[in-house]
N, C-alpha and C. Protein backbone atom coordinates (compact mmCIF):
# COMPACT_ATOMS: atom_id res chain seq x y z
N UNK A 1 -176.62 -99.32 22.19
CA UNK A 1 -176.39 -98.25 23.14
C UNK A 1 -177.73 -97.56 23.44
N UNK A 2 -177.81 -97.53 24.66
CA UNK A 2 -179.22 -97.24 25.49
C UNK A 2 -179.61 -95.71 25.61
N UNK A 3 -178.07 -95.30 26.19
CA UNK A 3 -177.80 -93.79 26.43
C UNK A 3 -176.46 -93.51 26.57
N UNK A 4 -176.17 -92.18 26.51
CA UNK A 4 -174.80 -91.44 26.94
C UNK A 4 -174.97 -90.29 27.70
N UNK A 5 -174.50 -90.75 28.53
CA UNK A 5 -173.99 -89.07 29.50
C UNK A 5 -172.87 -88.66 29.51
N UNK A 6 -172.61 -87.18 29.75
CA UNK A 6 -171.48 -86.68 30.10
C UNK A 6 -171.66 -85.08 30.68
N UNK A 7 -170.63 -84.96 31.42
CA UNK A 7 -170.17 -83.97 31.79
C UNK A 7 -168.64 -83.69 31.96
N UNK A 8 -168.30 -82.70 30.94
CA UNK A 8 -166.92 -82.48 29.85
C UNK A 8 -166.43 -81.18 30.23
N UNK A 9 -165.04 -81.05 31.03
CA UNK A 9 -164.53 -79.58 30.43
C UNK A 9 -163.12 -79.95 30.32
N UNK A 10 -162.99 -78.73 29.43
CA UNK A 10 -162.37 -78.44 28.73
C UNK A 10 -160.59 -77.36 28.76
N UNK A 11 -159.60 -77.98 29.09
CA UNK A 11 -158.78 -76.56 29.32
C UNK A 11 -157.16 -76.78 28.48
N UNK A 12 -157.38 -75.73 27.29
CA UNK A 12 -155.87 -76.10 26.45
C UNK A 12 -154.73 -74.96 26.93
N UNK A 13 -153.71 -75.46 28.05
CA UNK A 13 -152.86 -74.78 28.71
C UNK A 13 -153.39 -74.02 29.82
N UNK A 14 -153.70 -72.55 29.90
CA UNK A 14 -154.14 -71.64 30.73
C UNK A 14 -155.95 -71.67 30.24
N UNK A 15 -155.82 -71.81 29.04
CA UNK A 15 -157.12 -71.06 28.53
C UNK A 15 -158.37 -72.17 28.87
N UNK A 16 -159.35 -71.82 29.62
CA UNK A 16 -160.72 -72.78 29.64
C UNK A 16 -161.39 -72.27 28.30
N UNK A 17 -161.39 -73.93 28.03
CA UNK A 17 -162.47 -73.50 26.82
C UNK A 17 -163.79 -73.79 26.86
N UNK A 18 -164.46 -74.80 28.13
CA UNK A 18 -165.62 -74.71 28.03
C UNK A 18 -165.05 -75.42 29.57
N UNK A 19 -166.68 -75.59 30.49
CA UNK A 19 -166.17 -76.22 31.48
C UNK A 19 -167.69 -76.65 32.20
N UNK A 20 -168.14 -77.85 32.40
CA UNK A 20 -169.11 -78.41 33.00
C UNK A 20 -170.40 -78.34 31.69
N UNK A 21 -169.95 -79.16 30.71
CA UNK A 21 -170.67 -78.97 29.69
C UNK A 21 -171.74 -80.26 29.80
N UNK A 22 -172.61 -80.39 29.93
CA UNK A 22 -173.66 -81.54 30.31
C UNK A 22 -174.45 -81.75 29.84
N UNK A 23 -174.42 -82.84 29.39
CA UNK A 23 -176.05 -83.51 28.58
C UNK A 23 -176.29 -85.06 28.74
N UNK A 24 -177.45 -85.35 28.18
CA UNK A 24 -177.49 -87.27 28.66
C UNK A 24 -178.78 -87.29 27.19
N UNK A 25 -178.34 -88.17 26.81
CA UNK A 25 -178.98 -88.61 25.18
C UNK A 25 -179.72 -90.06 25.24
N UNK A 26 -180.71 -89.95 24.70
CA UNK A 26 -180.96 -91.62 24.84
C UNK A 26 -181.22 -92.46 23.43
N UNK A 27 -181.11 -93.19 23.12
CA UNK A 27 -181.66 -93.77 21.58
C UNK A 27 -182.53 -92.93 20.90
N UNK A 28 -181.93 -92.88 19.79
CA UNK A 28 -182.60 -91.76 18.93
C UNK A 28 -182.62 -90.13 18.82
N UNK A 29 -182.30 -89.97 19.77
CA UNK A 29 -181.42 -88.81 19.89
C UNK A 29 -180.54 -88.32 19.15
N UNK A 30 -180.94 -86.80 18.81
CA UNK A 30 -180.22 -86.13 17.85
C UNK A 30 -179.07 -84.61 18.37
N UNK A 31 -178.18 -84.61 18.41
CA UNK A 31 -177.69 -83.41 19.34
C UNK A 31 -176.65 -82.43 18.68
N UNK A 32 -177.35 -81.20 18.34
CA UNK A 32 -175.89 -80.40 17.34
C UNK A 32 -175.59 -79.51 18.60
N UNK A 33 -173.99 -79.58 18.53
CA UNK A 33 -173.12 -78.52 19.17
C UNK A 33 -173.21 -77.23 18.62
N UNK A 34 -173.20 -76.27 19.09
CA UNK A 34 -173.61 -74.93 18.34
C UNK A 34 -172.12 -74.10 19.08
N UNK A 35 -172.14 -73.29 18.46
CA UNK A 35 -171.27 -72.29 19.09
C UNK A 35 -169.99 -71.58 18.13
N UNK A 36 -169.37 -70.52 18.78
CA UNK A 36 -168.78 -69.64 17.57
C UNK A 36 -167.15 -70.98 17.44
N UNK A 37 -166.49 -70.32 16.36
CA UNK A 37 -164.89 -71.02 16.01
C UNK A 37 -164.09 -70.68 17.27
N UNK A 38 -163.63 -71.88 17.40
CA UNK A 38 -163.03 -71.90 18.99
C UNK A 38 -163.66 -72.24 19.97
N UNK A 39 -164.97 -72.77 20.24
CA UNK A 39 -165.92 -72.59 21.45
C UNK A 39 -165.56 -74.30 22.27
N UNK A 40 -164.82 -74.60 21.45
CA UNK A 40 -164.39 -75.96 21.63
C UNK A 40 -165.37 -77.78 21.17
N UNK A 41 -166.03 -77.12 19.99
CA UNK A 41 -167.28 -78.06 19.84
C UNK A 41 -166.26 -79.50 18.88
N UNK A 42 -165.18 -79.04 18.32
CA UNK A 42 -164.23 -80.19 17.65
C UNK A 42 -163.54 -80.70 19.19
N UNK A 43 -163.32 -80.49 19.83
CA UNK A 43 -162.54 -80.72 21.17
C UNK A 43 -163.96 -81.58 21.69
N UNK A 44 -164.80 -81.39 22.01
CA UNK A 44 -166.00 -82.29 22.85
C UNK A 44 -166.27 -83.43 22.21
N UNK A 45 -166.09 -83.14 20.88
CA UNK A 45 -166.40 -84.50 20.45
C UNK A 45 -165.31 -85.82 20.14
N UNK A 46 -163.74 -84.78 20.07
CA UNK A 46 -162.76 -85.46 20.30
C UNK A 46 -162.59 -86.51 21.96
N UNK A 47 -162.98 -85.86 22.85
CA UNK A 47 -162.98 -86.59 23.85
C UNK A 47 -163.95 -87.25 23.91
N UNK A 48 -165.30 -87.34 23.76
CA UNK A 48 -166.09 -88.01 23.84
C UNK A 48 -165.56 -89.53 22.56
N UNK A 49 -164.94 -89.29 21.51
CA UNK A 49 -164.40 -90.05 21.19
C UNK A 49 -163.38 -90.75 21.74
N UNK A 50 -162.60 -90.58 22.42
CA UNK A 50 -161.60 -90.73 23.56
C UNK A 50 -160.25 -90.82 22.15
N UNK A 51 -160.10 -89.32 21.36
CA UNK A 51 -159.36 -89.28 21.09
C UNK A 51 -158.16 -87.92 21.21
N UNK A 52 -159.12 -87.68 22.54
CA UNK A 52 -158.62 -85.84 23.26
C UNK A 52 -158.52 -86.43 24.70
N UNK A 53 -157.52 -86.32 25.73
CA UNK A 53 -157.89 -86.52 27.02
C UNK A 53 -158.31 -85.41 27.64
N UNK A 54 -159.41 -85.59 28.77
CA UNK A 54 -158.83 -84.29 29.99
C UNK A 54 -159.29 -85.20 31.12
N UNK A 55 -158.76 -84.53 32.08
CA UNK A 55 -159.00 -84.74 33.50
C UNK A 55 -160.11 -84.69 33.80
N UNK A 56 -160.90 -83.70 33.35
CA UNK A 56 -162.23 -83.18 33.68
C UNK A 56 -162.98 -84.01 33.12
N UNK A 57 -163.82 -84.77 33.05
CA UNK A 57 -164.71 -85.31 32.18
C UNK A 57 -164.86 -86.75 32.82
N UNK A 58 -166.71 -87.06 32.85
CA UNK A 58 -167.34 -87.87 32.76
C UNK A 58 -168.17 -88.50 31.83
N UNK A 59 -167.91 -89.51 31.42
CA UNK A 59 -168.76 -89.73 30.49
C UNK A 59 -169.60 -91.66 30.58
N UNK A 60 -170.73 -90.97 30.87
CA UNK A 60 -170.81 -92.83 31.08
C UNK A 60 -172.03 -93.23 29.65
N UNK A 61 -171.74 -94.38 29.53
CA UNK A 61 -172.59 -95.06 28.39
C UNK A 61 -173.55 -95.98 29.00
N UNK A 62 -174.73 -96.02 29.00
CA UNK A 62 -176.09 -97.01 29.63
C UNK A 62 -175.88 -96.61 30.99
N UNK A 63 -175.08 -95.96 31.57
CA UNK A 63 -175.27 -96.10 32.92
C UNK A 63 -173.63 -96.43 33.62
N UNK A 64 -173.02 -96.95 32.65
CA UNK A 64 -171.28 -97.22 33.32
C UNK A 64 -170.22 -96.27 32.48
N UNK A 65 -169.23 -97.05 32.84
CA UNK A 65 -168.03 -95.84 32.27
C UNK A 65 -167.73 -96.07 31.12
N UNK A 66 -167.10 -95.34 30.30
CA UNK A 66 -166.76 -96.08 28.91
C UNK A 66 -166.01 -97.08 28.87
N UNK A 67 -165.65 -98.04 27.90
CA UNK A 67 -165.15 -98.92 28.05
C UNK A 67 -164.78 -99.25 26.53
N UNK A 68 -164.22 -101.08 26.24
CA UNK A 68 -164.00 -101.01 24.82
C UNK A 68 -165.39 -101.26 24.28
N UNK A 69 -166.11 -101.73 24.80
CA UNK A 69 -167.47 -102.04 23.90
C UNK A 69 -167.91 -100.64 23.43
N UNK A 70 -167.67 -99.36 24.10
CA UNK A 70 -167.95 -98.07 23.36
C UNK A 70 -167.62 -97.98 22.26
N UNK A 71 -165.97 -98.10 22.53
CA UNK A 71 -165.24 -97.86 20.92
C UNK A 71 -165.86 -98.46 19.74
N UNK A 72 -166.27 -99.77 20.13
CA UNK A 72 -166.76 -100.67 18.69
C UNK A 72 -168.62 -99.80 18.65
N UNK A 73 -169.11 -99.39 19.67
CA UNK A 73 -170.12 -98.78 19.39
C UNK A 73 -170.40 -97.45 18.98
N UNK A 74 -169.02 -96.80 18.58
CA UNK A 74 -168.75 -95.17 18.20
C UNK A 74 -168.54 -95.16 16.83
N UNK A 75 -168.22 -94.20 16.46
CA UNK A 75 -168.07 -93.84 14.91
C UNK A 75 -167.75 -92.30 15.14
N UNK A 76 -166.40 -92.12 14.71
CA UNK A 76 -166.21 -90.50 14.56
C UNK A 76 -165.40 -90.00 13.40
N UNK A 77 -166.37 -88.95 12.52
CA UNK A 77 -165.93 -88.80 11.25
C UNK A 77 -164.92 -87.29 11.77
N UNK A 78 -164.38 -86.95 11.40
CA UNK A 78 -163.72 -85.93 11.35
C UNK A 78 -164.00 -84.38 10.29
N UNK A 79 -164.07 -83.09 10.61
CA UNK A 79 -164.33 -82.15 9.11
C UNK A 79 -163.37 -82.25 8.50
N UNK A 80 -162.34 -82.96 8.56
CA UNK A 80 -161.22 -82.91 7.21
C UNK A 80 -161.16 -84.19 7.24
N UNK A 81 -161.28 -84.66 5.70
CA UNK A 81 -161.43 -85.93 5.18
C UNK A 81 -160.29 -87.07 5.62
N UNK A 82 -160.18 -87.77 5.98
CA UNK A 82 -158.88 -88.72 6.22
C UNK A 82 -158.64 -89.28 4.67
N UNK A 83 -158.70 -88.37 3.77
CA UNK A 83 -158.49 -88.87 2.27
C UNK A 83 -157.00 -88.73 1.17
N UNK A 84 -156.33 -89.95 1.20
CA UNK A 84 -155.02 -90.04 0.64
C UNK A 84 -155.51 -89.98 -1.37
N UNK A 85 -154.45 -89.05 -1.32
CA UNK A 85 -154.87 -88.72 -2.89
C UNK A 85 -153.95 -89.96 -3.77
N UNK A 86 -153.00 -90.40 -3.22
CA UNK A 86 -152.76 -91.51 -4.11
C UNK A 86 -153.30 -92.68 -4.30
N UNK A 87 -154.72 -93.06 -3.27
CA UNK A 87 -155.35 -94.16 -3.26
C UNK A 87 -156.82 -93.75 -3.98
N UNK A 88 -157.63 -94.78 -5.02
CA UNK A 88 -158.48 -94.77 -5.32
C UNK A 88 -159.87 -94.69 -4.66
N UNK A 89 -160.83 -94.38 -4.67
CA UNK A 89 -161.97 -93.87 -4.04
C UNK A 89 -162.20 -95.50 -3.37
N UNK A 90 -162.38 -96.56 -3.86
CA UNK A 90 -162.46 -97.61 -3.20
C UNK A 90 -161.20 -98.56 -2.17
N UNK A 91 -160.21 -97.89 -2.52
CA UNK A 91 -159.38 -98.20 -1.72
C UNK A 91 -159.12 -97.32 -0.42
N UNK A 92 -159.86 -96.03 -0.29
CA UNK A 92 -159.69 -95.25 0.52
C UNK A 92 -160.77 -95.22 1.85
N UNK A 93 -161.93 -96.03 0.97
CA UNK A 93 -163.43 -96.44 2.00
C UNK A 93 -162.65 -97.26 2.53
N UNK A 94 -161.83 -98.46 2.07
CA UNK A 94 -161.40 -99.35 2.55
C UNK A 94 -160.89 -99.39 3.72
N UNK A 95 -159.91 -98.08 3.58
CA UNK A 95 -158.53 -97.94 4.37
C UNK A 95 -159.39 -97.55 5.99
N UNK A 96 -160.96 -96.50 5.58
CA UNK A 96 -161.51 -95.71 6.55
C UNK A 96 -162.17 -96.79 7.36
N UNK A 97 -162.35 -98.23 6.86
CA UNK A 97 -162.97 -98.90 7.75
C UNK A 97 -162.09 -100.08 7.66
N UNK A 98 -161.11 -100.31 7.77
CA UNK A 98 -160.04 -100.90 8.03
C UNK A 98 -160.15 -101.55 9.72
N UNK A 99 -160.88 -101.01 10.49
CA UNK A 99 -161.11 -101.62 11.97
C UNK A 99 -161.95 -102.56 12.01
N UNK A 100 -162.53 -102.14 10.78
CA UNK A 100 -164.38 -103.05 11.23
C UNK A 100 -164.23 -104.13 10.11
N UNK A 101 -164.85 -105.79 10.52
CA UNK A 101 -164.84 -106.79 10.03
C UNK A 101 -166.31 -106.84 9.57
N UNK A 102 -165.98 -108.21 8.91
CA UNK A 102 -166.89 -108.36 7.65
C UNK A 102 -167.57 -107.69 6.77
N UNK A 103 -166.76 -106.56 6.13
CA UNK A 103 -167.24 -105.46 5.26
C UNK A 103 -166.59 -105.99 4.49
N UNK A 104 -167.31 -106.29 3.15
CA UNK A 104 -167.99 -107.06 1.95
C UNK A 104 -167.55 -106.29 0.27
N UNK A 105 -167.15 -106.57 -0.56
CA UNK A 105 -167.00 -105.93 -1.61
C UNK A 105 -168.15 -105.36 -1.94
N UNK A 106 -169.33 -105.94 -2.07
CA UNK A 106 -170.85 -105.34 -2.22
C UNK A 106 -171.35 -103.95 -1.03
N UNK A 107 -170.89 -104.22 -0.30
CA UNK A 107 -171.54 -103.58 0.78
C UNK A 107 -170.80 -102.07 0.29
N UNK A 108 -169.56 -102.40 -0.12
CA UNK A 108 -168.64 -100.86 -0.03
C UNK A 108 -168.96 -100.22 -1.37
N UNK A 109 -169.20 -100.89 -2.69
CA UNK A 109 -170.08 -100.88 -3.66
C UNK A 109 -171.01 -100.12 -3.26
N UNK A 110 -171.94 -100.60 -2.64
CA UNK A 110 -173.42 -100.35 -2.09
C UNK A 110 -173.28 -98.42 -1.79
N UNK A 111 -172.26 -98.67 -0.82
CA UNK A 111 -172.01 -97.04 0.17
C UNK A 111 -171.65 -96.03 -1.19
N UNK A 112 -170.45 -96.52 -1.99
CA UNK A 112 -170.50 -95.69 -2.85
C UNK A 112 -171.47 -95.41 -3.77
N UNK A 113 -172.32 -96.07 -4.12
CA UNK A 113 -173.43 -95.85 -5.20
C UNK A 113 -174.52 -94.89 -4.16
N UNK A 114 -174.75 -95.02 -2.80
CA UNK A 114 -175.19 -93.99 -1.92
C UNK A 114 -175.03 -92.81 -2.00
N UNK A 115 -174.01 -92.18 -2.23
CA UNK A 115 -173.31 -91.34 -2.23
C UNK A 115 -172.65 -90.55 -3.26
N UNK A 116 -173.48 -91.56 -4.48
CA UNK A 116 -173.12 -90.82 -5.96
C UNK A 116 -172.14 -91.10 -6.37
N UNK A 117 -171.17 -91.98 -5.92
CA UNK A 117 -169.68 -92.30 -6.42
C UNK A 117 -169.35 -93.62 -7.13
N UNK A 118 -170.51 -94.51 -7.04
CA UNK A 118 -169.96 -95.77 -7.57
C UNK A 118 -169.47 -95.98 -8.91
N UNK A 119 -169.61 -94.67 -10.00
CA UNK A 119 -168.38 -94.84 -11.06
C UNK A 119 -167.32 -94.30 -11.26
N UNK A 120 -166.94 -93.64 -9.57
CA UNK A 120 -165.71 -93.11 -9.50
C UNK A 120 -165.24 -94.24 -8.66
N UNK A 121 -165.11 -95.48 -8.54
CA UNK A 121 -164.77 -96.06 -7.39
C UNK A 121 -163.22 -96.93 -7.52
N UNK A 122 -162.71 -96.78 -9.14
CA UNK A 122 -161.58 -96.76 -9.65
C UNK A 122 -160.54 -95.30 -9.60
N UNK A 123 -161.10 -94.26 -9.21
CA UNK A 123 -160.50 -92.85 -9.73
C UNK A 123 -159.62 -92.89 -8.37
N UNK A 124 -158.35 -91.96 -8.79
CA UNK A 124 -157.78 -91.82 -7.93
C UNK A 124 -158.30 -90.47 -7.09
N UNK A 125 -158.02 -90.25 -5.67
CA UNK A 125 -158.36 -89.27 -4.85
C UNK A 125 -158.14 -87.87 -5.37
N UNK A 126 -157.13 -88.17 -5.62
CA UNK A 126 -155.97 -86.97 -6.74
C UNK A 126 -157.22 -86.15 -7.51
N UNK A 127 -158.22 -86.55 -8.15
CA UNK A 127 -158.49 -86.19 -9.10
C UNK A 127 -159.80 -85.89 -8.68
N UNK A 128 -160.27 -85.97 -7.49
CA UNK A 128 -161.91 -85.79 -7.14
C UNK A 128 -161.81 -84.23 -6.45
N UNK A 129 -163.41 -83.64 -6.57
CA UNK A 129 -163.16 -82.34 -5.94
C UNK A 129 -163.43 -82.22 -4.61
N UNK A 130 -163.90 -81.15 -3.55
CA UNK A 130 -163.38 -81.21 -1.77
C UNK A 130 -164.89 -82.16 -2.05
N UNK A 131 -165.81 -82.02 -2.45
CA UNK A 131 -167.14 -82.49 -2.13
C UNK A 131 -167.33 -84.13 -2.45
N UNK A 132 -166.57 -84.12 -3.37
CA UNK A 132 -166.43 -85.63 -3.90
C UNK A 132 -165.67 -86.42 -2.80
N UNK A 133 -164.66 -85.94 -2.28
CA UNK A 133 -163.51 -86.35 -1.44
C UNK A 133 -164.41 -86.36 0.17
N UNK A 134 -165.37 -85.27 0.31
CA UNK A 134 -166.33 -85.42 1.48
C UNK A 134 -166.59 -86.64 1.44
N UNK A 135 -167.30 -87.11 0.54
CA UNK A 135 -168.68 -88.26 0.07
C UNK A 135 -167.83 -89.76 0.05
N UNK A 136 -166.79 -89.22 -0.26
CA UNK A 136 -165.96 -90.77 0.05
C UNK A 136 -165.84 -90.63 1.69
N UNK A 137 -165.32 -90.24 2.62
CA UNK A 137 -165.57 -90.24 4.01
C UNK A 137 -166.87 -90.55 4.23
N UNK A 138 -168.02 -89.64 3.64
CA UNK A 138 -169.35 -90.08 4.10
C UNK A 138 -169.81 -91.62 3.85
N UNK A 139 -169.47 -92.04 2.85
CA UNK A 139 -170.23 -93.24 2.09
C UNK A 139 -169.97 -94.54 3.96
N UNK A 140 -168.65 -94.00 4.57
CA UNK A 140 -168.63 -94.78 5.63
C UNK A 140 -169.13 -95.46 6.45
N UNK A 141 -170.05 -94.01 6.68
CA UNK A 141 -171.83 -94.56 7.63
C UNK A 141 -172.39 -95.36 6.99
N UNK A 142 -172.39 -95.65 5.23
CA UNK A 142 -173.47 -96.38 5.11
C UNK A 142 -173.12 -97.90 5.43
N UNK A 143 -171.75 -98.14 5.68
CA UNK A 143 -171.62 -99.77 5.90
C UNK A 143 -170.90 -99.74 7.58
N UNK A 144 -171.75 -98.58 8.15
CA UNK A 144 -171.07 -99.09 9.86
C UNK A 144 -172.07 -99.34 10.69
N UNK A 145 -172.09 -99.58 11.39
CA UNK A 145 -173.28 -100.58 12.39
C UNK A 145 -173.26 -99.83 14.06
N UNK A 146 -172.24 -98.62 14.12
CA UNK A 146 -172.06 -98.33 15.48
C UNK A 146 -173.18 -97.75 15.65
N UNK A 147 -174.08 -97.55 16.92
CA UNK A 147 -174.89 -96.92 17.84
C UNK A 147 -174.54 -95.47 17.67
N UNK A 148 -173.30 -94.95 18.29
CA UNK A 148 -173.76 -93.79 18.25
C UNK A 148 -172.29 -93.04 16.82
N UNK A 149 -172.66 -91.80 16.50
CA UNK A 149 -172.15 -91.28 15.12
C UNK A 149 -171.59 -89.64 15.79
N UNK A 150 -170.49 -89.48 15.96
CA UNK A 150 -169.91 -88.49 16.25
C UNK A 150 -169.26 -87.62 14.79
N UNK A 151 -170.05 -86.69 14.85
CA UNK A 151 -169.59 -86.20 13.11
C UNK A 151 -168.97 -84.86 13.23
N UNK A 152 -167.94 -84.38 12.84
CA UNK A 152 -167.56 -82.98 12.78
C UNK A 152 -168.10 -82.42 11.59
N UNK A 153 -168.33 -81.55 11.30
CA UNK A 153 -168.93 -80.54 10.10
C UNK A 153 -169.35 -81.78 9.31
N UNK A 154 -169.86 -82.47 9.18
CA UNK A 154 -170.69 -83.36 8.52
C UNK A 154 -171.12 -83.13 7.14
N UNK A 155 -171.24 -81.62 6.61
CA UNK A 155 -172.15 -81.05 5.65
C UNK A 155 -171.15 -80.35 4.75
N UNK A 156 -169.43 -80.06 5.18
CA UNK A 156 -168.60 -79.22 4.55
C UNK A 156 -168.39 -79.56 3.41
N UNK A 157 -168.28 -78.38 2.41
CA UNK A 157 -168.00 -78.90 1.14
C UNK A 157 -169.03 -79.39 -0.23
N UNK A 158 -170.32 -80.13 0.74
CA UNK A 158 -171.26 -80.93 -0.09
C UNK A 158 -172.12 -79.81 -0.58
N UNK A 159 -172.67 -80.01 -2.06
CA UNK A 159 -173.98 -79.29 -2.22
C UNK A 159 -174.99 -79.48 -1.80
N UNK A 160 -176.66 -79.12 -1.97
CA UNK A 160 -177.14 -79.18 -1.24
C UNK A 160 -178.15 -80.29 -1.47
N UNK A 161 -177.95 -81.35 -2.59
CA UNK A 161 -178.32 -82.68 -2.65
C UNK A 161 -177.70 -83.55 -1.78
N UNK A 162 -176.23 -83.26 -1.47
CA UNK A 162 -175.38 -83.79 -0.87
C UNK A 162 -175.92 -83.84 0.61
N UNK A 163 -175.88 -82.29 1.23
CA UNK A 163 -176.66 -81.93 2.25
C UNK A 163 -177.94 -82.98 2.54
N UNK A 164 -178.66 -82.89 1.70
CA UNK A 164 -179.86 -83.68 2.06
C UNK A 164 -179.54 -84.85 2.47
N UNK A 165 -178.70 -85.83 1.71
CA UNK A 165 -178.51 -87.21 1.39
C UNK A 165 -178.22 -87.07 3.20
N UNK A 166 -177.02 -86.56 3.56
CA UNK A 166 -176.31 -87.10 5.01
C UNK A 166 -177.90 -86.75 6.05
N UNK A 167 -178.41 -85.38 6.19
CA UNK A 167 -179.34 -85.38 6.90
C UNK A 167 -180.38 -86.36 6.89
N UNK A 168 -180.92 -87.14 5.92
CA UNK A 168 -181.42 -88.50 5.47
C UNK A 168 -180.80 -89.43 6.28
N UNK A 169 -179.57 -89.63 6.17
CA UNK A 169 -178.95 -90.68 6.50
C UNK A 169 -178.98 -90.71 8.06
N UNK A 170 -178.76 -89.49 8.48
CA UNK A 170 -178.79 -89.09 10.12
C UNK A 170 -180.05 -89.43 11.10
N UNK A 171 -181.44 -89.12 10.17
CA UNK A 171 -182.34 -89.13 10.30
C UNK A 171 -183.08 -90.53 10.62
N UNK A 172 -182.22 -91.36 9.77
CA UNK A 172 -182.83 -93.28 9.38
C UNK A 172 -182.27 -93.84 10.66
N UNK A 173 -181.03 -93.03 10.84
CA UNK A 173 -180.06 -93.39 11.47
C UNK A 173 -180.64 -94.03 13.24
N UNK A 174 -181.22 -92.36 13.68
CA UNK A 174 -181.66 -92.51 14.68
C UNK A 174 -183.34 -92.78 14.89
N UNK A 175 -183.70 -93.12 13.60
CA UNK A 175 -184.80 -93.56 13.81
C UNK A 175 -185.21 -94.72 14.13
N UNK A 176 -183.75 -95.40 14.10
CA UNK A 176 -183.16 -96.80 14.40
C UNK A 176 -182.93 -97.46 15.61
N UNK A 177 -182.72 -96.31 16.47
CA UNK A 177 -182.30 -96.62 17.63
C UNK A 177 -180.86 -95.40 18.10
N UNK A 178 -179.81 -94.88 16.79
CA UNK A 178 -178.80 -94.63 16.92
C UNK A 178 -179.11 -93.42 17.57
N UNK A 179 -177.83 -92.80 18.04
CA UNK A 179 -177.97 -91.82 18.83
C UNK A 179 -176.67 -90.64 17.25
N UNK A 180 -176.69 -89.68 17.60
CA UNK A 180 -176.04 -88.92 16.67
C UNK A 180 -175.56 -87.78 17.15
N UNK A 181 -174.37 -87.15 17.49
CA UNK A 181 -173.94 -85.33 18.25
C UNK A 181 -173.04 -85.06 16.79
N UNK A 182 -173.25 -83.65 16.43
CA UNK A 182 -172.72 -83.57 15.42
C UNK A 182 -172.54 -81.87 15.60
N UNK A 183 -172.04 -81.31 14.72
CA UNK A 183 -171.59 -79.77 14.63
C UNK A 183 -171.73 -79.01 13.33
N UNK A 184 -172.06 -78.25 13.37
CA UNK A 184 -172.68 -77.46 11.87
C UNK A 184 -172.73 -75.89 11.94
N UNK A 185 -172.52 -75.19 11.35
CA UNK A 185 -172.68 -73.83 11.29
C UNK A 185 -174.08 -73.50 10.56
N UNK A 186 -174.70 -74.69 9.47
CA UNK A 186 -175.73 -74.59 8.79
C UNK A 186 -177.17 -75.52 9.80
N UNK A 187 -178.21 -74.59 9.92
CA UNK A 187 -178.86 -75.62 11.06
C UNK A 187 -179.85 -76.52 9.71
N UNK A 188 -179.74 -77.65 10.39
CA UNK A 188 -180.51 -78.80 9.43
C UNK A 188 -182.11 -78.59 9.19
N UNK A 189 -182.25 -79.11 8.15
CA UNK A 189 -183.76 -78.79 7.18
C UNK A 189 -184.76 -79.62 7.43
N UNK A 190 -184.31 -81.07 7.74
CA UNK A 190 -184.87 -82.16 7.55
C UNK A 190 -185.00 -82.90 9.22
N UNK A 191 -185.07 -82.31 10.25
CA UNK A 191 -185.04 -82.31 11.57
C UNK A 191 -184.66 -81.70 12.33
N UNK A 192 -185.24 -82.10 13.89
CA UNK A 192 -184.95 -80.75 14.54
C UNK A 192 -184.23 -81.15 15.61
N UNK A 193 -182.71 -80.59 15.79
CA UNK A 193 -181.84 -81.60 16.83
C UNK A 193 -181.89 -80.98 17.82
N UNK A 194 -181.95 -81.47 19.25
CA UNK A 194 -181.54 -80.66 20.55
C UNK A 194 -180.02 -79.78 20.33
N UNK A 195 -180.29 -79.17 21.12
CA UNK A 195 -179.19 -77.88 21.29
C UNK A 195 -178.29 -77.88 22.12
N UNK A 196 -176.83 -78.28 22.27
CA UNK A 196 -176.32 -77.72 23.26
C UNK A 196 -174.72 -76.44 22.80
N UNK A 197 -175.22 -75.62 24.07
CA UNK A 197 -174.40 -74.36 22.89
C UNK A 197 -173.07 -74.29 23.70
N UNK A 198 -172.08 -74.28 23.22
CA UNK A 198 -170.58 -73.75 23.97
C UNK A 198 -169.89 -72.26 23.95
């Protein structure tokens, strides 16, 4: 993925929550949503995931419209963990990349030992704390291959080794080529992302 554009608004019932929100990103590109609770920055990135509709909104990728080759080129983590407490830390990476082929017993190994977890990778969910339960969602990125990384609160929960590790990861990320929009109340240490505020 070359670039992304869009221009996004936003309206839940009567209420506008944002409206002609515009930006265009190109490889390597880093972009935090800023703005107060409610400003609609979980909503922008839901549609840009195409997992929010609206009417309003353009969004083209290299230059065309989205399409399925986006989807396989997206990645969107969510701030609340998609984490089932009756499944084990390795069965739960599993479950989170359950779309994507040829992911490897080693490779998911690999993500958890990233992430500080590879001797919890038998434990059940049940038993890990919010930060531990983060880091199993996080370990995701380390075995996905999409272009661009749509992250909600990215940083919730983690300490501030933790903190580092993902901004690291964000950082390699797009130093790669990837592109990255993400949302934070804490502004990052380890780079400096463009701004767009709602």
């Amino acid at each position: 993925m070359n670039s992304i554009s869009f221009n996004i608004s936003c309206q839940k019932g009567y209420i506008q929550i944002f409206k002609n929100k515009k930006y265009t990103l190109k490889s390597g590109d880093i972009l935090q949503l800023v703005g107060r609770n409610g400003s609609g920055k979980t909503s922008l990135l839901k549609i840009l995931a195409t997992l929010s509709n609206t009417e309003e909104s353009e969004i083209l990728i290299n230059g065309k419209t989205q399409n399925e080759d986006f989807l396989e080129n997206s990645y969107y983590l969510g701030h609340l963990p998609a984490i089932s407490p009756q499944l084990t830390v390795l069965e739960n990476l599993t479950f989170l990349l359950a779309l994507k082929q040829n992911i490897n017993q080693h490779s998911l190994t690999n993500a958890l030992e990233n992430v500080g977890l590879k001797y919890y990778k038998n434990e059940l969910c049940a038993n890990l704390s919010a930060g531990q339960k983060r880091r199993v969602a996080l370990a995701s990125l380390f075995v996905n291959d999409a272009s661009l990384w749509l992250l909600d609160e990215p940083f919730t929960a983690l300490d501030t080794q933790g903190v580092e590790m993902i901004e690291n990861l964000i950082k390699q990320h797009c130093k790669k080529g990837g592109i990255c929009i993400f949302t934070t109340h804490q502004p990052p240490q380890l780079f400096q992302p463009k701004i767009l505020q709602l």
